[in-house]
C-alpha atoms as a PDB file:
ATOM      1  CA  UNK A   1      16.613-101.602   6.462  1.00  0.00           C
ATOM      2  CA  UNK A   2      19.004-102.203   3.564  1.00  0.00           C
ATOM      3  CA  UNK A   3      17.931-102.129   0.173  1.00  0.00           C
ATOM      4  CA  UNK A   4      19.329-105.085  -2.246  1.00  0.00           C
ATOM      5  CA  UNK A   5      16.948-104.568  -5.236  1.00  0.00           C
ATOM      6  CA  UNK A   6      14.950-107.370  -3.585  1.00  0.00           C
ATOM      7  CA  UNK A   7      13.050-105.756  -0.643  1.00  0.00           C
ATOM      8  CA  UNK A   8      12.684-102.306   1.267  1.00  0.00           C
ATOM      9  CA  UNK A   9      11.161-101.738   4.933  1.00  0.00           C
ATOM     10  CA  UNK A  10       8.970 -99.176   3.484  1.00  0.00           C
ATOM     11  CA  UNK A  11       7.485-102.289   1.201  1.00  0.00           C
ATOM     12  CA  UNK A  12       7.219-104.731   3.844  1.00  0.00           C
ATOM     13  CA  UNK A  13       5.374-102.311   5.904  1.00  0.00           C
ATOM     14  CA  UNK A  14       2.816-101.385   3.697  1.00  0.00           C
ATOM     15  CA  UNK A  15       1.917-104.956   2.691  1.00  0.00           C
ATOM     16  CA  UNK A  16       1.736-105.551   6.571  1.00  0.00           C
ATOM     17  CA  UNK A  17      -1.042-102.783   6.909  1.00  0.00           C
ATOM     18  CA  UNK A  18      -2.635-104.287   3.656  1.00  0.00           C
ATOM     19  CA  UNK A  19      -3.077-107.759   5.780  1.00  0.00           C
ATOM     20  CA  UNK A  20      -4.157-105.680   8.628  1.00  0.00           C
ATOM     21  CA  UNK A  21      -6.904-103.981   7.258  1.00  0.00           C
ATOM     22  CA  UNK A  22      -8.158-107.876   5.156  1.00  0.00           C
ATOM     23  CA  UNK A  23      -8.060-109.578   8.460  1.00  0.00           C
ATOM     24  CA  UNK A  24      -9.808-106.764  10.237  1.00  0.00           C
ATOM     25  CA  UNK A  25     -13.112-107.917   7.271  1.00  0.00           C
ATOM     26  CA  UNK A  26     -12.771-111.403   7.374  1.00  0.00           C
ATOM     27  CA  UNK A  27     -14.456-114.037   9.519  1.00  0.00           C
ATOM     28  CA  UNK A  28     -12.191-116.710  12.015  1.00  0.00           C
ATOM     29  CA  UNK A  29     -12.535-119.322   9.098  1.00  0.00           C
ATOM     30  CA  UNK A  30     -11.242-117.235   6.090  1.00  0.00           C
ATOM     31  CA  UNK A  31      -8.870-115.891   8.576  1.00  0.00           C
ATOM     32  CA  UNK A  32      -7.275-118.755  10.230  1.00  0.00           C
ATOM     33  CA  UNK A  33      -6.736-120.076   6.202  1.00  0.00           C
ATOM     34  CA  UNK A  34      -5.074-116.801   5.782  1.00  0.00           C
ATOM     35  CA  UNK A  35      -3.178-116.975   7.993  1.00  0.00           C
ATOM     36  CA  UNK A  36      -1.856-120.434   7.176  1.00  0.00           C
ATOM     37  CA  UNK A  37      -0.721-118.704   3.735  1.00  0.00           C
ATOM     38  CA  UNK A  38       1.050-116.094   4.674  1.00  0.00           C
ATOM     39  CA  UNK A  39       2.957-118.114   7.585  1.00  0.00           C
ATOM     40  CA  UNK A  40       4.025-120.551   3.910  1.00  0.00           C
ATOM     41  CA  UNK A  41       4.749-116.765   2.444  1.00  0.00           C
ATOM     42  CA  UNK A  42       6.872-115.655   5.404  1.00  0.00           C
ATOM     43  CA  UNK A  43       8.367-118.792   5.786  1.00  0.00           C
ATOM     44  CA  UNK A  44       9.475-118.942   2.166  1.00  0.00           C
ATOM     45  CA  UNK A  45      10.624-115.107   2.208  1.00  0.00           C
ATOM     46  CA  UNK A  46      12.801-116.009   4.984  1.00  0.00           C
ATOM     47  CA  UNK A  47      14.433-118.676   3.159  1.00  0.00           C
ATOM     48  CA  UNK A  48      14.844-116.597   0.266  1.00  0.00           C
ATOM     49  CA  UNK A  49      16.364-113.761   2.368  1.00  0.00           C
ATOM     50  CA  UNK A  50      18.901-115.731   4.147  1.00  0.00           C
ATOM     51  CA  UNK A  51      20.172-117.460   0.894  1.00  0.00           C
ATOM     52  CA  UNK A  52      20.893-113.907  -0.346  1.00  0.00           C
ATOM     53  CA  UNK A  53      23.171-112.454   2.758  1.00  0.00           C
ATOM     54  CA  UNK A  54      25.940-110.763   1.536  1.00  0.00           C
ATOM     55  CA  UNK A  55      29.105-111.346   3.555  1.00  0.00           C
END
Protein backbone atom coordinates (compact mmCIF):
# COMPACT_ATOMS: atom_id res chain seq x y z
CA UNK A 1 0.00 0.00 0.00
CA UNK A 2 1.36 3.49 -0.68
CA UNK A 3 2.39 5.67 1.94
CA UNK A 4 1.21 9.55 1.65
CA UNK A 5 2.05 10.68 5.24
CA UNK A 6 -1.65 9.99 5.87
CA UNK A 7 -1.99 6.16 6.20
CA UNK A 8 0.14 2.84 5.90
CA UNK A 9 -1.27 -0.89 5.45
CA UNK A 10 0.81 -1.88 8.30
CA UNK A 11 -1.48 0.84 10.42
CA UNK A 12 -4.70 -0.12 9.10
CA UNK A 13 -3.98 -3.63 9.90
CA UNK A 14 -3.15 -3.38 13.29
CA UNK A 15 -6.14 -1.20 14.23
CA UNK A 16 -8.21 -3.99 12.40
CA UNK A 17 -6.83 -6.71 14.89
CA UNK A 18 -7.38 -4.06 17.74
CA UNK A 19 -11.35 -4.18 16.73
CA UNK A 20 -10.99 -7.84 16.44
CA UNK A 21 -9.87 -8.69 19.66
CA UNK A 22 -12.83 -5.64 21.41
CA UNK A 23 -15.55 -7.33 19.52
CA UNK A 24 -14.35 -10.78 20.41
CA UNK A 25 -15.26 -9.21 24.63
CA UNK A 26 -18.21 -7.44 23.95
CA UNK A 27 -21.85 -8.48 24.08
CA UNK A 28 -24.41 -8.22 20.63
CA UNK A 29 -25.65 -4.80 22.12
CA UNK A 30 -22.27 -2.98 22.70
CA UNK A 31 -21.31 -4.64 19.55
CA UNK A 32 -23.92 -3.89 17.08
CA UNK A 33 -23.34 0.10 18.49
CA UNK A 34 -19.81 -0.53 17.58
CA UNK A 35 -20.21 -1.42 14.83
CA UNK A 36 -22.47 1.44 13.76
CA UNK A 37 -19.28 3.71 14.66
CA UNK A 38 -16.82 2.39 12.91
CA UNK A 39 -19.08 1.87 9.63
CA UNK A 40 -19.44 6.34 10.30
CA UNK A 41 -15.36 5.91 10.77
CA UNK A 42 -14.86 3.90 7.57
CA UNK A 43 -17.25 5.73 5.79
CA UNK A 44 -15.63 9.05 6.62
CA UNK A 45 -11.96 7.59 5.98
CA UNK A 46 -13.12 6.73 2.63
CA UNK A 47 -14.20 10.10 1.88
CA UNK A 48 -11.16 11.49 3.16
CA UNK A 49 -9.03 9.06 1.08
CA UNK A 50 -10.61 9.64 -2.19
CA UNK A 51 -10.45 13.52 -1.83
CA UNK A 52 -6.66 13.02 -1.49
CA UNK A 53 -5.87 10.79 -4.86
CA UNK A 54 -3.06 11.99 -6.48
CA UNK A 55 -3.33 11.95 -10.27
Amino acid sequence: MTNHGYYTGSLFMRELQCLEEEYTQLDLDDMKEMIKEDILLLEKAMNMLSENKFY
